[in-house]
C-alpha atoms as a PDB file:
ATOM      1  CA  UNK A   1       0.000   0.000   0.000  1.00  0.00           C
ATOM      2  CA  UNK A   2       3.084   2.430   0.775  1.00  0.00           C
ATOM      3  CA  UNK A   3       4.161   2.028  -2.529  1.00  0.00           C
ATOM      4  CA  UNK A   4       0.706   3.070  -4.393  1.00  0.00           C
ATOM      5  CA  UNK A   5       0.323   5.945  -1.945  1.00  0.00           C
ATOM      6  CA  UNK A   6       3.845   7.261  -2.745  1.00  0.00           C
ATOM      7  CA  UNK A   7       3.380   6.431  -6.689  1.00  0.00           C
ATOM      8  CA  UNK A   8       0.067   8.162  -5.895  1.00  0.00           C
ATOM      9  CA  UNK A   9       1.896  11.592  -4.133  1.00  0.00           C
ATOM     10  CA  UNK A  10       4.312  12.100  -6.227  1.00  0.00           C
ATOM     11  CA  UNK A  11       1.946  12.492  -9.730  1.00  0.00           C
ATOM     12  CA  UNK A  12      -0.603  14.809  -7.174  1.00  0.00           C
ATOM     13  CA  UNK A  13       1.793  16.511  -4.617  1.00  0.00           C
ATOM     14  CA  UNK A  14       5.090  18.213  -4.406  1.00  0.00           C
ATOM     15  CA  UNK A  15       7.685  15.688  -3.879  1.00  0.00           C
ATOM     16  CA  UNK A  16      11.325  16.989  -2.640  1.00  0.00           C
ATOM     17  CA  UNK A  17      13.291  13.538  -2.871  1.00  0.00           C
ATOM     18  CA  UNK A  18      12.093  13.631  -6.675  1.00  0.00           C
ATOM     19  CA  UNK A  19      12.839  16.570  -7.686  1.00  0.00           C
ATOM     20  CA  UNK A  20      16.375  16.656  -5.668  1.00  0.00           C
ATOM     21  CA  UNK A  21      16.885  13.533  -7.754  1.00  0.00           C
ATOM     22  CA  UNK A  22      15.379  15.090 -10.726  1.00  0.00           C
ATOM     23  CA  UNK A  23      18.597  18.087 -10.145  1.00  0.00           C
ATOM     24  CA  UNK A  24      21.109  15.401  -9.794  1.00  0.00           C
ATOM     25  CA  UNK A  25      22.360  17.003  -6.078  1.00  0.00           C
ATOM     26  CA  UNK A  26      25.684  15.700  -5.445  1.00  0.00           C
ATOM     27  CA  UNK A  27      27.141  14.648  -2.671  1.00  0.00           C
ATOM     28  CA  UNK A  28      29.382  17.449  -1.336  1.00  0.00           C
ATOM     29  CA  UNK A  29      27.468  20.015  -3.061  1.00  0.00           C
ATOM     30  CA  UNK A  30      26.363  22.976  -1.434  1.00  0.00           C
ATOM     31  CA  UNK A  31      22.674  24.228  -1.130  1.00  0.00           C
ATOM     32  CA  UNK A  32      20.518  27.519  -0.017  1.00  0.00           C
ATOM     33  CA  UNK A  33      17.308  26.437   0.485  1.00  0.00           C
ATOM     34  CA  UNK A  34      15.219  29.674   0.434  1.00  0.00           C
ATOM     35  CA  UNK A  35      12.439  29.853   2.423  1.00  0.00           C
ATOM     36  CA  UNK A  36      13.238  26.804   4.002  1.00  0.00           C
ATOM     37  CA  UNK A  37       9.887  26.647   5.925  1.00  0.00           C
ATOM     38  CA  UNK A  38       9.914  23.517   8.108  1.00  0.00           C
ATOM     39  CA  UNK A  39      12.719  21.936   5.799  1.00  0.00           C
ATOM     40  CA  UNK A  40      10.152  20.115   3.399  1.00  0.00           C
ATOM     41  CA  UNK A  41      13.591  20.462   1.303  1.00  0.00           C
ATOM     42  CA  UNK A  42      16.149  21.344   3.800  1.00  0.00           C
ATOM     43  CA  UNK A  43      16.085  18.024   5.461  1.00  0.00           C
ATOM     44  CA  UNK A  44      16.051  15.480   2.016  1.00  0.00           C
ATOM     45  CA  UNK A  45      18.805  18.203   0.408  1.00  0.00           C
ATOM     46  CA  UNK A  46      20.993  17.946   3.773  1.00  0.00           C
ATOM     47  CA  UNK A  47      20.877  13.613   3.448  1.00  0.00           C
ATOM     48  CA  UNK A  48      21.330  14.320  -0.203  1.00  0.00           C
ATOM     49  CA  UNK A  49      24.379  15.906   0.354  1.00  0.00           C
ATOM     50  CA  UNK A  50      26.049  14.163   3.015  1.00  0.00           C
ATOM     51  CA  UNK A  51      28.813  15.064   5.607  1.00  0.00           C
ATOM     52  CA  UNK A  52      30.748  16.600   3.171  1.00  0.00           C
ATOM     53  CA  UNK A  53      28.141  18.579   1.783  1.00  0.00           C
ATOM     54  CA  UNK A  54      26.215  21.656   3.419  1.00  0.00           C
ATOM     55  CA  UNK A  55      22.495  23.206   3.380  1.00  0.00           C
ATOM     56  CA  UNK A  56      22.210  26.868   4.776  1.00  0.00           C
ATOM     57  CA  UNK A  57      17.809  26.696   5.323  1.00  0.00           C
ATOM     58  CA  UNK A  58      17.228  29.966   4.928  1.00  0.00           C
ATOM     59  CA  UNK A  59      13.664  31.271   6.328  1.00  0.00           C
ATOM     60  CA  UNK A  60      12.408  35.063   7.983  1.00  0.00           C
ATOM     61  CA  UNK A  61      10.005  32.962  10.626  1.00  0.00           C
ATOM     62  CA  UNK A  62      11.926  32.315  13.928  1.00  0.00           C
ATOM     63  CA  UNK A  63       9.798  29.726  14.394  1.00  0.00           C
ATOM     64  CA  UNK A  64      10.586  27.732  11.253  1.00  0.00           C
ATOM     65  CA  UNK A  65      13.900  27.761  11.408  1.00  0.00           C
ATOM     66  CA  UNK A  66      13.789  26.063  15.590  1.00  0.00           C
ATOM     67  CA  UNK A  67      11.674  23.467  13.856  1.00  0.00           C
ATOM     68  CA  UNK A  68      14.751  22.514  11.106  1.00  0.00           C
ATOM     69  CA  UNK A  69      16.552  22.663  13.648  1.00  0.00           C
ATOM     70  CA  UNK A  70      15.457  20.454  16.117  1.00  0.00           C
ATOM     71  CA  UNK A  71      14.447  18.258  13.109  1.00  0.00           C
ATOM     72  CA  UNK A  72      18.156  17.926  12.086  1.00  0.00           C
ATOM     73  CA  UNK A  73      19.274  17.371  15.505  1.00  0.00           C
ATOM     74  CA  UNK A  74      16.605  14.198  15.178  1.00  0.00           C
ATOM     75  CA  UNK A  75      18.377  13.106  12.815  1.00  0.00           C
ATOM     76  CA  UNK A  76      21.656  13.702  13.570  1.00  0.00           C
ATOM     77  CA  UNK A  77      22.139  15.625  10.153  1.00  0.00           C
ATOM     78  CA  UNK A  78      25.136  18.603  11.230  1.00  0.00           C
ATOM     79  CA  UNK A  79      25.514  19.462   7.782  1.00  0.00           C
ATOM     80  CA  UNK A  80      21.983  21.733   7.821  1.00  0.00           C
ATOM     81  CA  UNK A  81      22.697  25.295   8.641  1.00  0.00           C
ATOM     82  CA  UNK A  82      19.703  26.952  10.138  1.00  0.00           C
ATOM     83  CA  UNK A  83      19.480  30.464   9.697  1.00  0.00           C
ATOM     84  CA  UNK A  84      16.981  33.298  10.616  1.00  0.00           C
ATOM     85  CA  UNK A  85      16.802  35.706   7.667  1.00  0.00           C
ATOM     86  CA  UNK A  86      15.492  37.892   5.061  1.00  0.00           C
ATOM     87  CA  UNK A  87      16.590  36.989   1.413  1.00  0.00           C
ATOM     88  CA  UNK A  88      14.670  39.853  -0.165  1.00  0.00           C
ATOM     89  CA  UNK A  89      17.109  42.168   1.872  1.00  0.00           C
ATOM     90  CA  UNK A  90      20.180  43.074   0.171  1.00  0.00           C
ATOM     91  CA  UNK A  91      22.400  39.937   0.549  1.00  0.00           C
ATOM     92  CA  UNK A  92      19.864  38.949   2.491  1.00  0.00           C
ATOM     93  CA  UNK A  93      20.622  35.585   2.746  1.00  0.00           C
ATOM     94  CA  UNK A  94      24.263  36.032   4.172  1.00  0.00           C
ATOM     95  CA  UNK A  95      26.111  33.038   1.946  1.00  0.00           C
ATOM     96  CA  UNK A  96      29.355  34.643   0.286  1.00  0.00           C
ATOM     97  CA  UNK A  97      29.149  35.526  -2.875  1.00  0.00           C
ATOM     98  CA  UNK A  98      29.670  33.005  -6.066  1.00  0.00           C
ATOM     99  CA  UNK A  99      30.156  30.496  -3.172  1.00  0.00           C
ATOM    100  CA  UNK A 100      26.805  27.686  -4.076  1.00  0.00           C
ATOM    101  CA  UNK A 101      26.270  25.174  -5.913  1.00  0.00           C
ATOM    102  CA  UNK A 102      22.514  25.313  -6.058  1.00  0.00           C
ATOM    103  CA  UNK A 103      19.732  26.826  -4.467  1.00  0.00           C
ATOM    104  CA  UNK A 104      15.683  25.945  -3.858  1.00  0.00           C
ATOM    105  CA  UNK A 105      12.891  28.641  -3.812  1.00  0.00           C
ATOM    106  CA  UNK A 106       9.727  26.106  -3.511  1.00  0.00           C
ATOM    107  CA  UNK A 107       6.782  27.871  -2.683  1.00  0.00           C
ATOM    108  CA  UNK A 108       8.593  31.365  -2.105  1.00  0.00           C
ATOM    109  CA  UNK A 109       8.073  33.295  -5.148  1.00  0.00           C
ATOM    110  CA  UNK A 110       4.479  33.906  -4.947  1.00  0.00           C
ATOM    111  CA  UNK A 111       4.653  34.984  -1.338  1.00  0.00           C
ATOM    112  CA  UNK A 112       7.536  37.798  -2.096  1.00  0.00           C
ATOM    113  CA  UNK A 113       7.315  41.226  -2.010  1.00  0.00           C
ATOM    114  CA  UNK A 114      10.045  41.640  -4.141  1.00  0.00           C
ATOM    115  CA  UNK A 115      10.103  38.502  -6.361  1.00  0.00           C
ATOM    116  CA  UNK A 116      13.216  40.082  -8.358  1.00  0.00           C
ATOM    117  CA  UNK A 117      14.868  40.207  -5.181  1.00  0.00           C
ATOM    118  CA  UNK A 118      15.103  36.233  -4.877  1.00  0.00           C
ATOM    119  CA  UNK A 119      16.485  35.912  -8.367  1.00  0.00           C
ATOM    120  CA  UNK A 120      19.017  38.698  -7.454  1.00  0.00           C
ATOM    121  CA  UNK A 121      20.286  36.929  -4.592  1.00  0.00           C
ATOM    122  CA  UNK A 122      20.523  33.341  -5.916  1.00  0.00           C
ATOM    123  CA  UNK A 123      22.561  34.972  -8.685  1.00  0.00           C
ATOM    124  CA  UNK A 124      25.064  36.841  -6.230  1.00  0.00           C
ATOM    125  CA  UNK A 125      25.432  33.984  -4.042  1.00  0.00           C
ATOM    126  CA  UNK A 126      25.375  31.090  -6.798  1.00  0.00           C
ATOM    127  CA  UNK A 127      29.206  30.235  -8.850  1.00  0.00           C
ATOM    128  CA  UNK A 128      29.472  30.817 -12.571  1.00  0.00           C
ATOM    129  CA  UNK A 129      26.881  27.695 -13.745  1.00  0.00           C
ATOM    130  CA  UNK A 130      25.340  27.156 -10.501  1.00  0.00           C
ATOM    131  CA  UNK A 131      21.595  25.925 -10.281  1.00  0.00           C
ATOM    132  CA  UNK A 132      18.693  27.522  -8.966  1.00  0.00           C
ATOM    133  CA  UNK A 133      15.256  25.565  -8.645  1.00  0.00           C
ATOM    134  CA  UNK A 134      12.512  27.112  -8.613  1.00  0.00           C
ATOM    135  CA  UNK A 135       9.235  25.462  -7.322  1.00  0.00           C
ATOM    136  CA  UNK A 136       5.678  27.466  -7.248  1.00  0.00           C
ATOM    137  CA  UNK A 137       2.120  26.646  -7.402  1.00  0.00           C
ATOM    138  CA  UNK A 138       0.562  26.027 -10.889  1.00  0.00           C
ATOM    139  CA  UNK A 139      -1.892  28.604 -12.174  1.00  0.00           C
ATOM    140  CA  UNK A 140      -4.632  25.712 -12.685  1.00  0.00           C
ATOM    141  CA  UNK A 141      -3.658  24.147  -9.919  1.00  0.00           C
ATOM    142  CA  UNK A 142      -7.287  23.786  -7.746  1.00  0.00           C
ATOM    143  CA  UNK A 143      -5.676  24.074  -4.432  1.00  0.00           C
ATOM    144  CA  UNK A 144      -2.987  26.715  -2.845  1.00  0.00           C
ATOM    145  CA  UNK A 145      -2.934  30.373  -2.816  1.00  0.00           C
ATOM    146  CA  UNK A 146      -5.309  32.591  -4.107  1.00  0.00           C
ATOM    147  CA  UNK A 147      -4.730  32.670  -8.008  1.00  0.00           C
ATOM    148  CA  UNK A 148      -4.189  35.937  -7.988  1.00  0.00           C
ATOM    149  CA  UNK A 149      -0.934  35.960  -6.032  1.00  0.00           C
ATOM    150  CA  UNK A 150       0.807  32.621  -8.163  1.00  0.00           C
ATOM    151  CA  UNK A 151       3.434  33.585 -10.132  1.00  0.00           C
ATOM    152  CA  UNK A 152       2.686  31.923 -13.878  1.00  0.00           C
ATOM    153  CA  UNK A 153       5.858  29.843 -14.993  1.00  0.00           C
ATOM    154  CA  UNK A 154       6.609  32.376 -18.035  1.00  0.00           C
ATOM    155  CA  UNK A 155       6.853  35.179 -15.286  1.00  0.00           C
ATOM    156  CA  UNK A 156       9.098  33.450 -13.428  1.00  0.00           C
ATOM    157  CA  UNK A 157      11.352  32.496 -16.337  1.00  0.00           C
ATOM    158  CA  UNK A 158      10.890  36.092 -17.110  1.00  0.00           C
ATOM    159  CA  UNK A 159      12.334  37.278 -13.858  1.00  0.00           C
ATOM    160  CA  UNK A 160      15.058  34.709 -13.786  1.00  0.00           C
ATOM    161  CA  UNK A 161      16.231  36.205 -17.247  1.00  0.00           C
ATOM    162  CA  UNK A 162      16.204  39.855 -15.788  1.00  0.00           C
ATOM    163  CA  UNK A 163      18.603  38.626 -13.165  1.00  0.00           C
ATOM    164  CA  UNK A 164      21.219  36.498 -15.120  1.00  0.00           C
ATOM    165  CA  UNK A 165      19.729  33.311 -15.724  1.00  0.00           C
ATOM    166  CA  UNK A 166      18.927  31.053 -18.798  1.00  0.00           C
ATOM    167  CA  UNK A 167      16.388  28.325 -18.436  1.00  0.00           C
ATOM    168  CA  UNK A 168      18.007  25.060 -18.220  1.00  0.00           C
ATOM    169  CA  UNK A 169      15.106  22.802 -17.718  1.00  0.00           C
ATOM    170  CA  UNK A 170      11.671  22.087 -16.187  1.00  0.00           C
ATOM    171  CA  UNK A 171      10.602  18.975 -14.324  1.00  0.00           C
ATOM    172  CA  UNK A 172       7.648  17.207 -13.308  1.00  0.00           C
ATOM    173  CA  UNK A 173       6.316  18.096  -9.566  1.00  0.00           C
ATOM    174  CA  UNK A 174       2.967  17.016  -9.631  1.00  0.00           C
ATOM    175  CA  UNK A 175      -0.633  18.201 -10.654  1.00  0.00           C
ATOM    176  CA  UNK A 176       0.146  20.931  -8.210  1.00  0.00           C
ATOM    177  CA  UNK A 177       2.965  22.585  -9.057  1.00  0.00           C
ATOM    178  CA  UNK A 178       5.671  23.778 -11.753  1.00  0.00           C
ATOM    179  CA  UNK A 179       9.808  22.946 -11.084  1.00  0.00           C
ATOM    180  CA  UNK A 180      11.773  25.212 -13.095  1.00  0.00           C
ATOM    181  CA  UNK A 181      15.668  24.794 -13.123  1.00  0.00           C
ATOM    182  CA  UNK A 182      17.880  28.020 -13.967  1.00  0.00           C
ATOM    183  CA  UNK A 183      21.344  28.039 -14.618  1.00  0.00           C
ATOM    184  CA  UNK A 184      23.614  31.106 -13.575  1.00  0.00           C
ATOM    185  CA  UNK A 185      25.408  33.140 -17.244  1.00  0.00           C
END
């Protein structure tokens, strides 16, 4: 039954472990995972990666960053980096520049004030050809935010281009969602 259920999920919902497969994370890459929330993708990323690996789960509620990180402790993962921030500040995020390997925004971009301001700081803190995924509620989708506030996949591809990024491919995340993957110029 586990099996139909997660064959089941992963064609309705928003599955992490695929779509962390689906980006071919290496081990010993490093991650930002903005808007880490509760670490839906923080805490797969962070196994992902392994000890020599890191994940910095970046998120502006207190809140959601104690629950990572008690969560990681649980798990004994010391590679996840909790941190209590504000990515749509300038270097908000507080990863050195040109210093990641990839970096997550699922379910971020429609909940920005400033949705350029993500794409700016992916590209300041991603190396020359580093990865951003980008993961956001489908327009048709019959469940999530209020339509109005979802961010269409051309208007994200749209914003990524603004800030320095060519579209390097898109992958399947369920009924639910869009997965766009970016690659730093």
């Amino acid at each position: 039954m586990t099996a139909v259920w997660d064959s089941f999920a992963s064609i309705m919902f928003l599955n992490p472990t695929h779509l962390i497969s689906a980006l071919k994370i290496q081990k010993g890459d490093y991650v930002a995972d903005f808007g880490a929330g509760h670490g839906h993708f923080a805490i797969p990323l962070a196994e992902r990666v392994g000890g020599d690996g890191r994940v910095w789960a970046l998120d502006i509620n207190r809140h959601a960053i104690d629950i990572i990180r008690r969560e990681a402790r649980l798990r004994h993962l010391v590679n996840i980096h909790p941190v209590w921030t504000d990515i749509e500040a300038a270097a908000g995020s507080g990863l050195k520049e040109n210093f990641m390997d990839v970096a997550v925004a699922a379910n971020l971009l429609h909940q920005c004030r400033d949705g350029a301001a993500l794409f700016r700081e992916a590209g300041r803190i991603l190396h020359e050809d580093g990865r951003l995924l980008v993961v956001e509620w489908s327009p048709e989708s019959v469940i999530g935010p209020p339509r109005e506030l979802r961010i269409p996949p051309g208007l994200a591809a749209a914003m990524a281009r603004a800030a320095g990024f060519t579209i390097a491919d898109e992958h399947p995340a369920g009924q639910c969602h869009y997965a766009l993957e970016f690659r730093k110029r």
